[in-house]
PDB file of N, CA and C in Angstrom:
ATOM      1  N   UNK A   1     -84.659  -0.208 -73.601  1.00  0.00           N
ATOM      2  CA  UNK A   1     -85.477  -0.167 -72.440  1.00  0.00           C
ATOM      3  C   UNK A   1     -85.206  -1.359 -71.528  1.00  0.00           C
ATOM      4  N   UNK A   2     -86.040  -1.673 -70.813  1.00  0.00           N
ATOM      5  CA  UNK A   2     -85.836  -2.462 -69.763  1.00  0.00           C
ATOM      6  C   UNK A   2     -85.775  -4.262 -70.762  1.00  0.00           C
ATOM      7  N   UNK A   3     -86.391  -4.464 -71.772  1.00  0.00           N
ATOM      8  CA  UNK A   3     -86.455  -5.604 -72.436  1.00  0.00           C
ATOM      9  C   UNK A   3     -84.986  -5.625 -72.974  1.00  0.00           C
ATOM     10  N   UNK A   4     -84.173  -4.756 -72.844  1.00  0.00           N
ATOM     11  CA  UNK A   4     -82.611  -5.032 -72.893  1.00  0.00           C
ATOM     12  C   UNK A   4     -81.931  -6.844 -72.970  1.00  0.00           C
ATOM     13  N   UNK A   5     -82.081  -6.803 -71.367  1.00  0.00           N
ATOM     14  CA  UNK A   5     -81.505  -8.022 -71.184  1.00  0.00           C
ATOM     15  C   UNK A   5     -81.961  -9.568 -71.203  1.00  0.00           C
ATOM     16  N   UNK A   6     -83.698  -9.632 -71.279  1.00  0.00           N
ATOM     17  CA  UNK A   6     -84.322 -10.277 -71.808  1.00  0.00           C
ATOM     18  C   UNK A   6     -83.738 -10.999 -73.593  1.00  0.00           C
ATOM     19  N   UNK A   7     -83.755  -9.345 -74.088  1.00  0.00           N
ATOM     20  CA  UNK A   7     -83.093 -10.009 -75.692  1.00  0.00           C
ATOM     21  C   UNK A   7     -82.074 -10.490 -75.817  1.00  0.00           C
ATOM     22  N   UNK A   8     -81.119 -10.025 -75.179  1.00  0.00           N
ATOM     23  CA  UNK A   8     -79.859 -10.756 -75.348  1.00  0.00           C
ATOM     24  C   UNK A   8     -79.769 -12.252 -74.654  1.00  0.00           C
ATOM     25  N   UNK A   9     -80.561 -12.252 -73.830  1.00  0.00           N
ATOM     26  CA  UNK A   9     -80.445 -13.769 -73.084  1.00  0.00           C
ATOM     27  C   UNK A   9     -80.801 -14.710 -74.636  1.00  0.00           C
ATOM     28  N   UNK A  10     -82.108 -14.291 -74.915  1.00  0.00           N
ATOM     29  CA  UNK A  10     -83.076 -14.601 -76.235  1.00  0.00           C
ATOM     30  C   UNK A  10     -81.929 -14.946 -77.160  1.00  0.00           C
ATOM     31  N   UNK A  11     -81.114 -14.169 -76.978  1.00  0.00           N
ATOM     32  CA  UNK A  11     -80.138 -13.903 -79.209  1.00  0.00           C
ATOM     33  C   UNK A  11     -78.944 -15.186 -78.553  1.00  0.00           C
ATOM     34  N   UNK A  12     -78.582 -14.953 -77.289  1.00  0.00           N
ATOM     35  CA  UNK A  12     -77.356 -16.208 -77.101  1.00  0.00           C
ATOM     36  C   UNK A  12     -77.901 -17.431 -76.984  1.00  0.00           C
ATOM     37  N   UNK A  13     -79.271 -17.795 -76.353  1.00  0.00           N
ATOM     38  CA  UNK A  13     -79.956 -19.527 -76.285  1.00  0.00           C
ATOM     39  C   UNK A  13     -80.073 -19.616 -77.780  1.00  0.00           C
ATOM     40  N   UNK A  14     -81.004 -18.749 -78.505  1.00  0.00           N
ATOM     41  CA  UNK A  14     -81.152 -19.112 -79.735  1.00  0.00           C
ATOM     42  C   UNK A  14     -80.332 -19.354 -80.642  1.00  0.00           C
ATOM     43  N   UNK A  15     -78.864 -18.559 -80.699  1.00  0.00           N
ATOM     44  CA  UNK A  15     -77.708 -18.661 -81.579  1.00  0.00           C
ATOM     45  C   UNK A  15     -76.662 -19.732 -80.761  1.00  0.00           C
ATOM     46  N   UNK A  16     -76.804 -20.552 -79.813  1.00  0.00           N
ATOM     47  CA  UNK A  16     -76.255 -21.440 -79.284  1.00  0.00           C
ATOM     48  C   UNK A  16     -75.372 -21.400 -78.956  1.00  0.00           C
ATOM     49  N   UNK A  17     -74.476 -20.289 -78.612  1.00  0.00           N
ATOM     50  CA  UNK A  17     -73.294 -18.926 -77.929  1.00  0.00           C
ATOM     51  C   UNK A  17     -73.551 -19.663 -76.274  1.00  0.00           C
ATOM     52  N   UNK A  18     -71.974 -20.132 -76.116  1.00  0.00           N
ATOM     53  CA  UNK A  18     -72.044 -20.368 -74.563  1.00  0.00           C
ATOM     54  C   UNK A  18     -72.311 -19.418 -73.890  1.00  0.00           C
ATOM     55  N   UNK A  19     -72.480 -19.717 -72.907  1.00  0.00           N
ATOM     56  CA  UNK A  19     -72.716 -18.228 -71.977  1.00  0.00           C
ATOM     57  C   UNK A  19     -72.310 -18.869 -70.309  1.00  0.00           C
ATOM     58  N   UNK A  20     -72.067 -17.804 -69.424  1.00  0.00           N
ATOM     59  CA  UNK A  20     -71.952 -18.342 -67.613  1.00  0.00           C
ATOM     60  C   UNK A  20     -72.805 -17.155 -67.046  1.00  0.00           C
ATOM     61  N   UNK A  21     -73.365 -17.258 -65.700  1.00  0.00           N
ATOM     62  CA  UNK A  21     -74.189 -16.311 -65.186  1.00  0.00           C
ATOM     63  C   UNK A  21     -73.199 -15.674 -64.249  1.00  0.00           C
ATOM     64  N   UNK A  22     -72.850 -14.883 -64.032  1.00  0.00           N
ATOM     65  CA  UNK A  22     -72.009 -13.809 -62.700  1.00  0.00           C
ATOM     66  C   UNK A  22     -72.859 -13.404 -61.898  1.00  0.00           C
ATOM     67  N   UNK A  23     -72.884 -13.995 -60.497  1.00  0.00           N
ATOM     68  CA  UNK A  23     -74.050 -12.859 -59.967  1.00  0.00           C
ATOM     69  C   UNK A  23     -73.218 -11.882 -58.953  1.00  0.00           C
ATOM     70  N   UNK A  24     -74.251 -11.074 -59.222  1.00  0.00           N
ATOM     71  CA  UNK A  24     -73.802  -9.594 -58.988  1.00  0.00           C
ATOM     72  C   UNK A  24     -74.153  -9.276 -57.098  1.00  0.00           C
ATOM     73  N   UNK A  25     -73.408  -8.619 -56.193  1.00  0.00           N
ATOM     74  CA  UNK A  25     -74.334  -8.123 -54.691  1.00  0.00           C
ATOM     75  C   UNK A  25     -74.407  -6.709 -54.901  1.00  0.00           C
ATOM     76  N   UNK A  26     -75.502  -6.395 -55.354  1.00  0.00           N
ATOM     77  CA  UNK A  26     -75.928  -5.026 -55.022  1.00  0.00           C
ATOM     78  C   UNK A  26     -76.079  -4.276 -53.469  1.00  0.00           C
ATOM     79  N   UNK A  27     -75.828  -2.976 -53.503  1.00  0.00           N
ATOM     80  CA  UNK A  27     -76.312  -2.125 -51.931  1.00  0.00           C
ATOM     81  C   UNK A  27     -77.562  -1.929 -52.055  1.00  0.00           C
ATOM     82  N   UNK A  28     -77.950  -2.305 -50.590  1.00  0.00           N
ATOM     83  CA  UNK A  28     -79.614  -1.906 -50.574  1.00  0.00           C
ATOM     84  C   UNK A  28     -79.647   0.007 -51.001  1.00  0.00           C
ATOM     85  N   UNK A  29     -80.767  -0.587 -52.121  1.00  0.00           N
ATOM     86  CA  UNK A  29     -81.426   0.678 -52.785  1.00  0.00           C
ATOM     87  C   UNK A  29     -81.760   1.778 -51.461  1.00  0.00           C
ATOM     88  N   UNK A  30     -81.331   3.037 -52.166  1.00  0.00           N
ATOM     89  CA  UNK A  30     -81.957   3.856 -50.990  1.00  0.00           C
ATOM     90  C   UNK A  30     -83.307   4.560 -51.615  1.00  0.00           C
ATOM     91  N   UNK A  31     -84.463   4.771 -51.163  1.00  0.00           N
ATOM     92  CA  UNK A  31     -85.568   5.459 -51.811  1.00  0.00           C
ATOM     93  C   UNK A  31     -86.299   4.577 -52.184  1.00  0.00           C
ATOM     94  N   UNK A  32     -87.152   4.732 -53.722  1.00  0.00           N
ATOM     95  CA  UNK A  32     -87.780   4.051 -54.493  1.00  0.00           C
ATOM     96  C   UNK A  32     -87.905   3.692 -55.622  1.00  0.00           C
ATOM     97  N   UNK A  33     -87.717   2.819 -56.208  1.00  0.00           N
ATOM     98  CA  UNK A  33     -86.965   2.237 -57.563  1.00  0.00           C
ATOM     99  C   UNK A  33     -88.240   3.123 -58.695  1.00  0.00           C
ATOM    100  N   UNK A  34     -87.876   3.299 -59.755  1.00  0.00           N
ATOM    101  CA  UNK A  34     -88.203   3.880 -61.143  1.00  0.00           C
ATOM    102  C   UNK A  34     -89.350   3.188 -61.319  1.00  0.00           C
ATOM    103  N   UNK A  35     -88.873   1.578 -61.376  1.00  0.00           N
ATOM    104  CA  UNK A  35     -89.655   0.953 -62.206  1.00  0.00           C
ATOM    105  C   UNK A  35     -90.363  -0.350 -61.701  1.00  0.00           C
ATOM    106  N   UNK A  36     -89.974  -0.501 -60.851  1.00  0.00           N
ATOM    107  CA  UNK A  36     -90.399  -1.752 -59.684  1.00  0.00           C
ATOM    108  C   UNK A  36     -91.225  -0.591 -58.530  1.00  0.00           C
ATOM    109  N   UNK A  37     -91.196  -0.013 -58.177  1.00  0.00           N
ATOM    110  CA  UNK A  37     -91.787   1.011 -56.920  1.00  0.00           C
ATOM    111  C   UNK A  37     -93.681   1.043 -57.058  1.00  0.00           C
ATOM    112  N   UNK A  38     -93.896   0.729 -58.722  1.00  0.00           N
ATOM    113  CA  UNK A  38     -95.040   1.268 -59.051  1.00  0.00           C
ATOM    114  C   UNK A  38     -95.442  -0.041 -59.485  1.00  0.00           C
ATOM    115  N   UNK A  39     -97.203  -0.645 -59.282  1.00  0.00           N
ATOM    116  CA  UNK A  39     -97.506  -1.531 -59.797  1.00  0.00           C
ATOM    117  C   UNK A  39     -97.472  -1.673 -61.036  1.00  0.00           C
ATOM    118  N   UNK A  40     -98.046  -0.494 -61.763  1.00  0.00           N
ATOM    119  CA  UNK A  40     -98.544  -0.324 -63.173  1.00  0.00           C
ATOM    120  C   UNK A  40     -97.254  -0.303 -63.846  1.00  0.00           C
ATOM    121  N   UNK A  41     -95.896   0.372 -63.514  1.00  0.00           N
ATOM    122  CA  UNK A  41     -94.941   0.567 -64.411  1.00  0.00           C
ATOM    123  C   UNK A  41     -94.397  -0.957 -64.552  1.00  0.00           C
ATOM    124  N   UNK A  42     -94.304  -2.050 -63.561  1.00  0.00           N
ATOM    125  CA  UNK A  42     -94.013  -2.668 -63.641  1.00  0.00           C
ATOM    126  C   UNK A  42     -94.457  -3.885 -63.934  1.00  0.00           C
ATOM    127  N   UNK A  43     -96.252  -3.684 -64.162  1.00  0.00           N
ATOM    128  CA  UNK A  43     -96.858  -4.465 -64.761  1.00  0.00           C
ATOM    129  C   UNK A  43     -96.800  -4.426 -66.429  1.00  0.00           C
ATOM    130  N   UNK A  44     -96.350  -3.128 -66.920  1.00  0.00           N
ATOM    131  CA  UNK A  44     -95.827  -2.655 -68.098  1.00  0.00           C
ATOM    132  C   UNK A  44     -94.929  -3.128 -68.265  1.00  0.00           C
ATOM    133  N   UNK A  45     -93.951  -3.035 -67.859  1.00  0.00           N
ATOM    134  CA  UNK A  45     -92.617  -3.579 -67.769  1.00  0.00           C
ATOM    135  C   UNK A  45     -92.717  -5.438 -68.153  1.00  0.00           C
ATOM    136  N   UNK A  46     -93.585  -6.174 -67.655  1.00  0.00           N
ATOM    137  CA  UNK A  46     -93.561  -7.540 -67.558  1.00  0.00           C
ATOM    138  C   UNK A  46     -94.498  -7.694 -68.812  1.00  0.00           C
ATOM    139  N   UNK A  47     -95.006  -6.636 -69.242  1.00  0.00           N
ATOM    140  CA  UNK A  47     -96.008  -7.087 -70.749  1.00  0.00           C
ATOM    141  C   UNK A  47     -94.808  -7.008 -71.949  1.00  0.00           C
ATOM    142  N   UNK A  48     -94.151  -5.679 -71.403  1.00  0.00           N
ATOM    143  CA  UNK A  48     -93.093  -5.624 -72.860  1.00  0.00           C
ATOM    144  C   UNK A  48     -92.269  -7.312 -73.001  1.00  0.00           C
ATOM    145  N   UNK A  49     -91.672  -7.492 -71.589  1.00  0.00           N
ATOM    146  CA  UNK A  49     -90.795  -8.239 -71.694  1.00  0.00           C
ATOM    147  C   UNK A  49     -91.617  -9.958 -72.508  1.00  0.00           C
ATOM    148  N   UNK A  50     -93.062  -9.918 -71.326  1.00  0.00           N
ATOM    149  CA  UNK A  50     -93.490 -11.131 -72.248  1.00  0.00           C
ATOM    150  C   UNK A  50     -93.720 -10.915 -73.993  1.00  0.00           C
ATOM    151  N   UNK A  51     -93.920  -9.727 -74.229  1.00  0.00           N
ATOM    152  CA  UNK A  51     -94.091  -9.706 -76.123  1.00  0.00           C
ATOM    153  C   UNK A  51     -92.945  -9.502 -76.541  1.00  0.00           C
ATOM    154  N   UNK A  52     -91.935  -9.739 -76.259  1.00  0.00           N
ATOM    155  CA  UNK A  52     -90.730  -9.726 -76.823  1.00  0.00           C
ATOM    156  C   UNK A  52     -90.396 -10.864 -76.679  1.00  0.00           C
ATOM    157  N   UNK A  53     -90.527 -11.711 -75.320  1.00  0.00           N
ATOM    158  CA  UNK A  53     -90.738 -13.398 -75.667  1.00  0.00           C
ATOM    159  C   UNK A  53     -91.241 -13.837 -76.932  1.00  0.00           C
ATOM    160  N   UNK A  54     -92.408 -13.796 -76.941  1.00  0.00           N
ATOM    161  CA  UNK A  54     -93.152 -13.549 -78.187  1.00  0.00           C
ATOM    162  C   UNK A  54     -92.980 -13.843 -79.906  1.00  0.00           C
ATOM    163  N   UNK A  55     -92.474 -12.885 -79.480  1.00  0.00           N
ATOM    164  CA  UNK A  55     -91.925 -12.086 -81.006  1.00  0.00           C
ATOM    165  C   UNK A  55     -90.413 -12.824 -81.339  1.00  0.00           C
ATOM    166  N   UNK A  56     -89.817 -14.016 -80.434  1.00  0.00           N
ATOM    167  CA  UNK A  56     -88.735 -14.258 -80.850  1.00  0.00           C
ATOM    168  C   UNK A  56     -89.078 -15.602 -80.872  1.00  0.00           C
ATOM    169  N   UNK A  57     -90.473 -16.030 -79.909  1.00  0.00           N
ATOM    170  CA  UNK A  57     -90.732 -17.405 -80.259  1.00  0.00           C
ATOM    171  C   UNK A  57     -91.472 -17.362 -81.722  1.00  0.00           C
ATOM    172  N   UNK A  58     -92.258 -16.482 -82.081  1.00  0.00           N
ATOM    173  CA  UNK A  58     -93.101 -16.545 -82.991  1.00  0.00           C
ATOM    174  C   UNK A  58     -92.319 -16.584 -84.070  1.00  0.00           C
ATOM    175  N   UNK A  59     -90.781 -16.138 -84.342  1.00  0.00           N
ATOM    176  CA  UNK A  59     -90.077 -15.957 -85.609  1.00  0.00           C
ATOM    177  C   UNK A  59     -89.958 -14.211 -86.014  1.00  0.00           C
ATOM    178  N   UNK A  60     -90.983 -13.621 -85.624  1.00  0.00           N
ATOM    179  CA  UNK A  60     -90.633 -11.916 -85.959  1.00  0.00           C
ATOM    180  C   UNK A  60     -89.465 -11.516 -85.632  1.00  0.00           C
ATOM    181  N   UNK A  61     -88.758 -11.914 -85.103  1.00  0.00           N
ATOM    182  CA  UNK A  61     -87.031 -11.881 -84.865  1.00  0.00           C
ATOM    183  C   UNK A  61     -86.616 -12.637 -84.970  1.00  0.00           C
ATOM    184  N   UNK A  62     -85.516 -12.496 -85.805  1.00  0.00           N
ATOM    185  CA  UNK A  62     -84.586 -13.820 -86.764  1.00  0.00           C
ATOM    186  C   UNK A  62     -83.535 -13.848 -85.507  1.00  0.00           C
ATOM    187  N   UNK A  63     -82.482 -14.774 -86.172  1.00  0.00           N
ATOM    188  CA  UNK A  63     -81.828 -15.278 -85.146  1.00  0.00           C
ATOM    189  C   UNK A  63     -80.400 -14.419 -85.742  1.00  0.00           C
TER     190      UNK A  63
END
C-alpha cells in the first residue's frame, strides 16, 4: 500500500545501507488524485504511515 516507501526508507536508516535521494519532475496530474483528492483517504493514509513509524520504532519490526 501506500506505507510502501515509508518502510523501505525505515529498513535502509535502520540497517545503515547508504542511500542518495533522486528527485523526480512529475507532469501536472490531470483530474483528481486516488488518494490525496479526499480528506479522509488521506487522513488514513497518514495514520497507516504514522503506525508503521511506530511499529519499527517500538521494535515490532526487526531490522
Amino acid at each position: 500500500g501506500m506505507e510502501f516507501n515509508p518502510d523501505m526508507m525505515l529498513q535502509v536508516i535502520r540497517n545503515n545501507i547508504k542511500f542518495i535521494e533522486i528527485p523526480v519532475r512529475y507532469l501536472r496530474r490531470v483530474g483528481v488524485s486516488s488518494a490525496t483528492g479526499d480528506f479522509k483517504k488521506t487522513f488514513v493514509i497518514g495514520l497507516g504511515m504514522l503506525w508503521l513509524i511506530f511499529k519499527h520504532r517500538l521494535g515490532f519490526i526487526k531490522k
